[in-house]
N, C-alpha and C. Protein backbone atom coordinates (compact mmCIF):
# COMPACT_ATOMS: atom_id res chain seq x y z
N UNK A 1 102.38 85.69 114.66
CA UNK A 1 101.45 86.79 114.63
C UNK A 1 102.02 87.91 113.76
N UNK A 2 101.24 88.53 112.70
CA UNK A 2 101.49 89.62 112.24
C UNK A 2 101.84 91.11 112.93
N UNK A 3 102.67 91.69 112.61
CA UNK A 3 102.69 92.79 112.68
C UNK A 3 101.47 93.72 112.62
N UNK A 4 101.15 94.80 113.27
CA UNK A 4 100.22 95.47 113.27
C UNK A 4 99.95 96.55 113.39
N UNK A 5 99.77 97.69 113.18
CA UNK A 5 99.68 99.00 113.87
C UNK A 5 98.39 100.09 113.38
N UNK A 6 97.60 100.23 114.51
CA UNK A 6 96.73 101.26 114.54
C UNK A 6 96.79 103.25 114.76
N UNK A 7 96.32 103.57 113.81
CA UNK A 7 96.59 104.92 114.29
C UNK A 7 95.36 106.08 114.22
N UNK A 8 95.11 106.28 115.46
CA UNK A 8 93.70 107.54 115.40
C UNK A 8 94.60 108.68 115.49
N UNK A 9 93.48 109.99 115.63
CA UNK A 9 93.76 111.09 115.58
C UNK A 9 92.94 111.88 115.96
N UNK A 10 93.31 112.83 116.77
CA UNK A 10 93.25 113.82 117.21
C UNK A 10 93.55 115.00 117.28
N UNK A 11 92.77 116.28 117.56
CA UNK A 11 93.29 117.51 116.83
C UNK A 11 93.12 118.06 118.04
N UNK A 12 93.86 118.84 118.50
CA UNK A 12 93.56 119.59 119.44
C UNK A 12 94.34 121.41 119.18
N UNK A 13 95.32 121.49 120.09
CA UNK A 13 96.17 122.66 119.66
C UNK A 13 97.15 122.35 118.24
N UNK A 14 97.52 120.92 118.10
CA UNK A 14 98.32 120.04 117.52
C UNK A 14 97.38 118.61 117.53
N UNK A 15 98.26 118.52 116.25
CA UNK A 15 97.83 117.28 115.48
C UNK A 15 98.07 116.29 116.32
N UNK A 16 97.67 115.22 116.82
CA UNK A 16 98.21 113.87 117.87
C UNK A 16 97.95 112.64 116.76
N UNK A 17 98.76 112.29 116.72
CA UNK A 17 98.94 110.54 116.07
C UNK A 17 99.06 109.76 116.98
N UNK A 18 97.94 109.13 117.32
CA UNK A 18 98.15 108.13 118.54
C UNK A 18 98.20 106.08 118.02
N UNK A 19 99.36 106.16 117.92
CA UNK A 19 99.74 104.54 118.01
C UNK A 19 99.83 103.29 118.11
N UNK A 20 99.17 102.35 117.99
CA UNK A 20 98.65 101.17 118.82
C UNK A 20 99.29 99.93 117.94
N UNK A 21 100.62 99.12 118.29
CA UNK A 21 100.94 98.38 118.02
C UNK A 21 102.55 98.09 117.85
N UNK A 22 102.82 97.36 116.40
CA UNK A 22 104.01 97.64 115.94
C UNK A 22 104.41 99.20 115.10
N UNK A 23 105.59 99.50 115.54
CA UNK A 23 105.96 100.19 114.28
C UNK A 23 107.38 99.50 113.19
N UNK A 24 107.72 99.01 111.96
CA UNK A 24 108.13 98.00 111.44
C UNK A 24 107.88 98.15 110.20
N UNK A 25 108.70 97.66 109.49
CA UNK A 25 109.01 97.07 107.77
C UNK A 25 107.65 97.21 107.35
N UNK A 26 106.56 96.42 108.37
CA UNK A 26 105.40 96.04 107.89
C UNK A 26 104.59 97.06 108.10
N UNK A 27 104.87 97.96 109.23
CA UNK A 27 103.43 98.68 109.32
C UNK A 27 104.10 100.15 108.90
N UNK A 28 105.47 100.50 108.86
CA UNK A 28 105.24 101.72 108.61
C UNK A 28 104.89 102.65 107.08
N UNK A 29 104.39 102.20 106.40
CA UNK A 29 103.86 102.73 105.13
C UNK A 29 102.36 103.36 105.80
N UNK A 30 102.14 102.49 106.76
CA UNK A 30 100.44 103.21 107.03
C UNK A 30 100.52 104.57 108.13
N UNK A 31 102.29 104.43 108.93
CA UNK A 31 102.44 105.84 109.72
C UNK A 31 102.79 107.10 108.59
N UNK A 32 103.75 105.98 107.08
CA UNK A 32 103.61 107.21 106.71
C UNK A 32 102.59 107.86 105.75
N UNK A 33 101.95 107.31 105.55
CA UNK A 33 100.34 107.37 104.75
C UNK A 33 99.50 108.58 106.26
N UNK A 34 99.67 108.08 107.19
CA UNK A 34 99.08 109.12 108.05
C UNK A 34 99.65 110.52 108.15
N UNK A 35 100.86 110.56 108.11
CA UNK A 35 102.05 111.62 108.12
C UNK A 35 101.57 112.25 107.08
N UNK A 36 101.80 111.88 105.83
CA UNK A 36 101.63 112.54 104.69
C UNK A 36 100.40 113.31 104.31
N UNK A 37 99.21 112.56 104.62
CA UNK A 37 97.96 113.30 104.54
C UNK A 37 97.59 114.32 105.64
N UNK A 38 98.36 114.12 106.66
CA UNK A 38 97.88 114.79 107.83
C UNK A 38 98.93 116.31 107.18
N UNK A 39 100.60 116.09 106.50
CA UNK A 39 100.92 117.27 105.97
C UNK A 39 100.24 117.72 105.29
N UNK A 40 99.56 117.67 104.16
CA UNK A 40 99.04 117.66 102.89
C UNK A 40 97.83 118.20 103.38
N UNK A 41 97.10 118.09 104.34
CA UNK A 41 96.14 118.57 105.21
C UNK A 41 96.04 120.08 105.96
N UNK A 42 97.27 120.57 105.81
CA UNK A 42 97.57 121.92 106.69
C UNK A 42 98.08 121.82 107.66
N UNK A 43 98.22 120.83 108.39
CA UNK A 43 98.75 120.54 109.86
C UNK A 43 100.07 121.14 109.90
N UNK A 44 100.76 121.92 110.85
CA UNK A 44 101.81 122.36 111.11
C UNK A 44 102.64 121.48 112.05
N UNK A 45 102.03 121.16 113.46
CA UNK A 45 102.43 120.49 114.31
C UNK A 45 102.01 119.22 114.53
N UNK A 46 102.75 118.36 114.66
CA UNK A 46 102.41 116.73 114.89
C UNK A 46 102.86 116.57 116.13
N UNK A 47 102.07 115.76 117.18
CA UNK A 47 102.63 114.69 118.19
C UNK A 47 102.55 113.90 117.87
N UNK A 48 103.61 112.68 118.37
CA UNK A 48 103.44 111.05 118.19
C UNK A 48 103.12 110.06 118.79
N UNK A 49 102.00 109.95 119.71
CA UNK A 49 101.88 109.19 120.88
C UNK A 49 102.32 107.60 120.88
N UNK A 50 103.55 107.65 121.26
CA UNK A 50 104.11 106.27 121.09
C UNK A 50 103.66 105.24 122.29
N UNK A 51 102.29 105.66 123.16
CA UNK A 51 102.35 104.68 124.36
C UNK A 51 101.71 103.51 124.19
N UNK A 52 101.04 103.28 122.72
CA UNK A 52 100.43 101.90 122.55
C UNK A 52 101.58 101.18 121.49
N UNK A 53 102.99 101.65 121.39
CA UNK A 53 103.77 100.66 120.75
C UNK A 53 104.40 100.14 121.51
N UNK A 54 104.74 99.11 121.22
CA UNK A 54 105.17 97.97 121.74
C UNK A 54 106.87 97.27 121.16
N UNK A 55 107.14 97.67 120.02
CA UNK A 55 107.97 97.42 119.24
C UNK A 55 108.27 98.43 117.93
N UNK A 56 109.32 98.75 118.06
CA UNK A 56 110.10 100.08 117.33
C UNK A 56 111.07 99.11 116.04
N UNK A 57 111.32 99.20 115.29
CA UNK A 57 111.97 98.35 114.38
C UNK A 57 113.15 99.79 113.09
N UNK A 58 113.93 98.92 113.04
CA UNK A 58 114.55 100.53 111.82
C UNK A 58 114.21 101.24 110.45
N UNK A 59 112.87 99.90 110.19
CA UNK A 59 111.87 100.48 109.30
C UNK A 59 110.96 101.97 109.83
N UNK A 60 110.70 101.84 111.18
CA UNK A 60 109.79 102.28 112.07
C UNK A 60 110.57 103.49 112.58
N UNK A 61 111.79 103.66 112.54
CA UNK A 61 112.93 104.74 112.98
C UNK A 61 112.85 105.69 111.73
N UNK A 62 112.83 105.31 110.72
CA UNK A 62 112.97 105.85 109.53
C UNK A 62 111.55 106.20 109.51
N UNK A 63 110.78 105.77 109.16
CA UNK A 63 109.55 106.07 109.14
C UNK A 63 108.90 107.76 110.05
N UNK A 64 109.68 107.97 111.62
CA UNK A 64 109.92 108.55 112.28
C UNK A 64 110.77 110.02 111.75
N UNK A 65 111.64 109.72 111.25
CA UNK A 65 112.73 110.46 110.80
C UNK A 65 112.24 110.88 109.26
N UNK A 66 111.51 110.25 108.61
CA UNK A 66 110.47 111.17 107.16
C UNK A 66 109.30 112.12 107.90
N UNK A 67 108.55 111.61 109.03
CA UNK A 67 107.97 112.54 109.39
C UNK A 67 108.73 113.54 110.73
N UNK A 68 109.35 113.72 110.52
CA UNK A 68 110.55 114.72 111.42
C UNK A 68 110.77 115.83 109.91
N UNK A 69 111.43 114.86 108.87
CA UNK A 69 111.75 115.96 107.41
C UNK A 69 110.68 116.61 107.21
N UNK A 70 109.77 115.95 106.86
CA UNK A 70 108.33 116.74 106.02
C UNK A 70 107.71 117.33 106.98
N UNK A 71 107.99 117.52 108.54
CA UNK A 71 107.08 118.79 109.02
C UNK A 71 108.19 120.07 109.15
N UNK A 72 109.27 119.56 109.37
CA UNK A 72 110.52 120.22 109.83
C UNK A 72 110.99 121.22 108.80
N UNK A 73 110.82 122.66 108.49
CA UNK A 73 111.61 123.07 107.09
C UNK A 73 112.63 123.03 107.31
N UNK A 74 113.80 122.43 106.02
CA UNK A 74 115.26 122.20 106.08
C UNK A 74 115.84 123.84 106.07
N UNK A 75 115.10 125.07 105.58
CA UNK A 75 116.05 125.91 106.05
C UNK A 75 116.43 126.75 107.65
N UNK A 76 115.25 125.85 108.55
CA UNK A 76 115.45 126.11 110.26
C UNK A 76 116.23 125.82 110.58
N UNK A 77 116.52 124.03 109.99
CA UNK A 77 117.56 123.08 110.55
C UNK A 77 118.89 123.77 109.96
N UNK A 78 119.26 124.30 109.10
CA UNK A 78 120.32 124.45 108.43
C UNK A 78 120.62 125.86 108.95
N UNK A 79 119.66 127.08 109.40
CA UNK A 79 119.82 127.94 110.02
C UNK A 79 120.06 128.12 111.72
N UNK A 80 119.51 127.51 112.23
CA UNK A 80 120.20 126.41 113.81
C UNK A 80 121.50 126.44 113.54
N UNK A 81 121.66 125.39 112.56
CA UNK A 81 122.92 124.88 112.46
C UNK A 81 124.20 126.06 112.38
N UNK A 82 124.17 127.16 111.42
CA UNK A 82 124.58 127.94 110.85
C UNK A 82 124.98 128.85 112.18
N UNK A 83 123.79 129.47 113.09
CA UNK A 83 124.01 130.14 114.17
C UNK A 83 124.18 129.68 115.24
N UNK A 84 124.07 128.13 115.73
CA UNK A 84 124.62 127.08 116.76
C UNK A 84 125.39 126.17 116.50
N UNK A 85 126.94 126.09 115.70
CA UNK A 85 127.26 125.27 115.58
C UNK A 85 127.38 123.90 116.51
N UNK A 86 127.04 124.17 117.42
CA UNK A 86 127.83 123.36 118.43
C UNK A 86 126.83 122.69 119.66
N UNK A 87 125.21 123.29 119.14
CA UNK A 87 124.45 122.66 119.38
C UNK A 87 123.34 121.80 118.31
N UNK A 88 122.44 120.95 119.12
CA UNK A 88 121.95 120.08 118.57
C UNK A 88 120.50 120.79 118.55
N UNK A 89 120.07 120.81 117.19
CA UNK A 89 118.90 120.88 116.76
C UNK A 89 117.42 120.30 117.43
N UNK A 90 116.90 120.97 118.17
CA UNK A 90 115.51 120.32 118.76
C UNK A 90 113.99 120.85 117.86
N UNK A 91 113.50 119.51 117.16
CA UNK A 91 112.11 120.22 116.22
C UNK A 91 111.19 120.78 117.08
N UNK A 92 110.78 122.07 116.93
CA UNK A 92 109.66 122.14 117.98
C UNK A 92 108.06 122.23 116.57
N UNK A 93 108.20 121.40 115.78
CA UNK A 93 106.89 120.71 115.02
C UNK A 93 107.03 119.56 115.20
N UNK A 94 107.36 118.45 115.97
CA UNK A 94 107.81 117.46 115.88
C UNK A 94 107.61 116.80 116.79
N UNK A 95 107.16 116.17 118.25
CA UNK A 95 107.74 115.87 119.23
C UNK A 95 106.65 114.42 119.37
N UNK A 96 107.33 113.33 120.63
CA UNK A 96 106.92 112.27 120.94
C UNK A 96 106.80 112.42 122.32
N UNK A 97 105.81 111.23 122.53
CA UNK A 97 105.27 111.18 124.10
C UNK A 97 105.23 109.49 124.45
N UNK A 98 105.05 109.42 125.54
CA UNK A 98 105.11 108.23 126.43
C UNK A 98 105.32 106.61 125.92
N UNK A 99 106.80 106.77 125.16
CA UNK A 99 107.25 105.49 124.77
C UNK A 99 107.80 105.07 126.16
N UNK A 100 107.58 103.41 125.72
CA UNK A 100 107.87 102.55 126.83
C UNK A 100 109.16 102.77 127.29
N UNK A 101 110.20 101.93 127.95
CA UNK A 101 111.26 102.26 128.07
C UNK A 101 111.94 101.40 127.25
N UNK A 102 111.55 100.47 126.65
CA UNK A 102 112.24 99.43 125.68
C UNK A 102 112.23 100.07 124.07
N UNK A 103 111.27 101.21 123.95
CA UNK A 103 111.27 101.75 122.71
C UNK A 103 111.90 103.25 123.55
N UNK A 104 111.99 103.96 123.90
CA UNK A 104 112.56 104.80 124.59
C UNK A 104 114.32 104.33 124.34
N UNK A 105 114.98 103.03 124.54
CA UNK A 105 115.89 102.73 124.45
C UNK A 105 116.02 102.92 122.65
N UNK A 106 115.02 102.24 122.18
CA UNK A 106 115.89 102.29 120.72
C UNK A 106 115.79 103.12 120.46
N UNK A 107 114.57 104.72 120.67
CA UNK A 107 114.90 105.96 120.24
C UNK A 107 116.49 106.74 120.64
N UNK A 108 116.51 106.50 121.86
CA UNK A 108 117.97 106.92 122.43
C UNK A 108 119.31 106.59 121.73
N UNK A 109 119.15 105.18 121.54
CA UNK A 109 120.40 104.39 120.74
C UNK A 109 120.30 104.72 119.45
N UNK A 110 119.70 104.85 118.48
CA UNK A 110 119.65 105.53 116.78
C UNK A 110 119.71 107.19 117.22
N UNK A 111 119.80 108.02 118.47
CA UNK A 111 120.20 109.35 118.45
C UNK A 111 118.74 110.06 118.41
N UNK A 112 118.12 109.56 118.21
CA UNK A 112 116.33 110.39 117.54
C UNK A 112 116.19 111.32 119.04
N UNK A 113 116.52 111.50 120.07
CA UNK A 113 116.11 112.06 121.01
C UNK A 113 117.32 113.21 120.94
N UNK A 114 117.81 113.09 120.55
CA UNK A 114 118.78 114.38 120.45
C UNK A 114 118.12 115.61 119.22
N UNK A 115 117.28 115.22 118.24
CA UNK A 115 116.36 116.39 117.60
C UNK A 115 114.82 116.03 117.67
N UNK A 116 114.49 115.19 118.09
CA UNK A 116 112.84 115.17 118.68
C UNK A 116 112.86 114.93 119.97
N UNK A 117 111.91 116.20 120.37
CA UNK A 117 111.86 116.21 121.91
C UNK A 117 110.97 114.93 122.53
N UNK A 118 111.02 114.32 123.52
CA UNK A 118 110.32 113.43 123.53
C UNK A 118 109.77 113.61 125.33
N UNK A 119 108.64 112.96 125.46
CA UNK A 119 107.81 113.62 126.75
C UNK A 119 107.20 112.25 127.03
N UNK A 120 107.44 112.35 128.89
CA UNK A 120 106.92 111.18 129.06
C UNK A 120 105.13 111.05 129.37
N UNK A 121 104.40 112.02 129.06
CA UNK A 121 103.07 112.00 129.06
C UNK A 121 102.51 112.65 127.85
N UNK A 122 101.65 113.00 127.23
CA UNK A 122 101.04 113.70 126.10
C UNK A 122 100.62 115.12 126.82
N UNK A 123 100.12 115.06 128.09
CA UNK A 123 100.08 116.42 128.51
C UNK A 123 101.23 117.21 128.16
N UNK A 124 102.30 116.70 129.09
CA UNK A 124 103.57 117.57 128.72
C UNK A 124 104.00 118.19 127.21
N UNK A 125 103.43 117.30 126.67
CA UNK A 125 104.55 116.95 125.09
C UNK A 125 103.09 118.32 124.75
N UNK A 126 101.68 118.31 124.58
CA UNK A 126 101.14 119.11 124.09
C UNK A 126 101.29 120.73 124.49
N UNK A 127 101.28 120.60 125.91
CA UNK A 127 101.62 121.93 126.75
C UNK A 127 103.52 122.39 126.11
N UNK A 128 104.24 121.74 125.79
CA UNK A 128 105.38 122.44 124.87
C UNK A 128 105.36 123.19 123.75
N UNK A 129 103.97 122.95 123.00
CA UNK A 129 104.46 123.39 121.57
C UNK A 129 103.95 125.11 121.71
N UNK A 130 104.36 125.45 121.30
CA UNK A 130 103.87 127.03 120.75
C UNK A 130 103.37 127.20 120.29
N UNK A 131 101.80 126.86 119.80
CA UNK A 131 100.70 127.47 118.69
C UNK A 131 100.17 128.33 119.12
């Protein structure tokens, strides 16, 4: 069976990318085809509703981590950095919601949860952001 991945959208306070499938070698050109237009669009804030994936791949991590750069301005991260050395950077344009626990694991293990906040419902994750 092919790889697959669906993605709607929703606007609410924040942008929601909601998920449905693989994320992978194969499908992530179309998360970042969504990413990109949705920047290119005005959007400030993105959620990522990861609860219809099923499979996370390091195409799909990366994929994750371009749309972390392009909402994120590098002079926050570098200004964080500058006045917290010693803490870890959390995006608050950025954040994920209700990955499984098997993709929850590979976010944890590649580190991605240490600068994207991640929420185990979409309520939560929307009620965080500050707009």
């Amino acid at each position: 069976m092919a790889d697959s991945l669906v993605i709607t959208q929703t606007n609410d306070r924040v942008l929601i990318l909601h998920l449905q499938g693989h994320l992978t070698a194969h499908t992530a050109e179309i998360f970042n085809e969504h990413a990109r237009l949705a920047r290119e669009s005005g959007a400030r804030f993105v959620l990522i509703d990861l609860s219809g994936v099923g499979m996370i791949t390091s195409a799909g991590l990366l994929a994750l981590h371009n749309c972390f750069m392009s909402f994120t301005p590098h002079e926050e991260i570098e200004r964080w950095q500058h006045d917290h050395p010693r803490d870890l950077f959390k995006s608050p344009y950025v954040k994920l919601a209700g990955a499984s626990p098997d993709v929850y694991y590979v976010l944890n293990l590649a580190g991605f949860i240490h600068n994207i906040p991640i929420y185990a419902n979409l309520q939560d994750a929307i009620d965080s952001f500050d707009t």
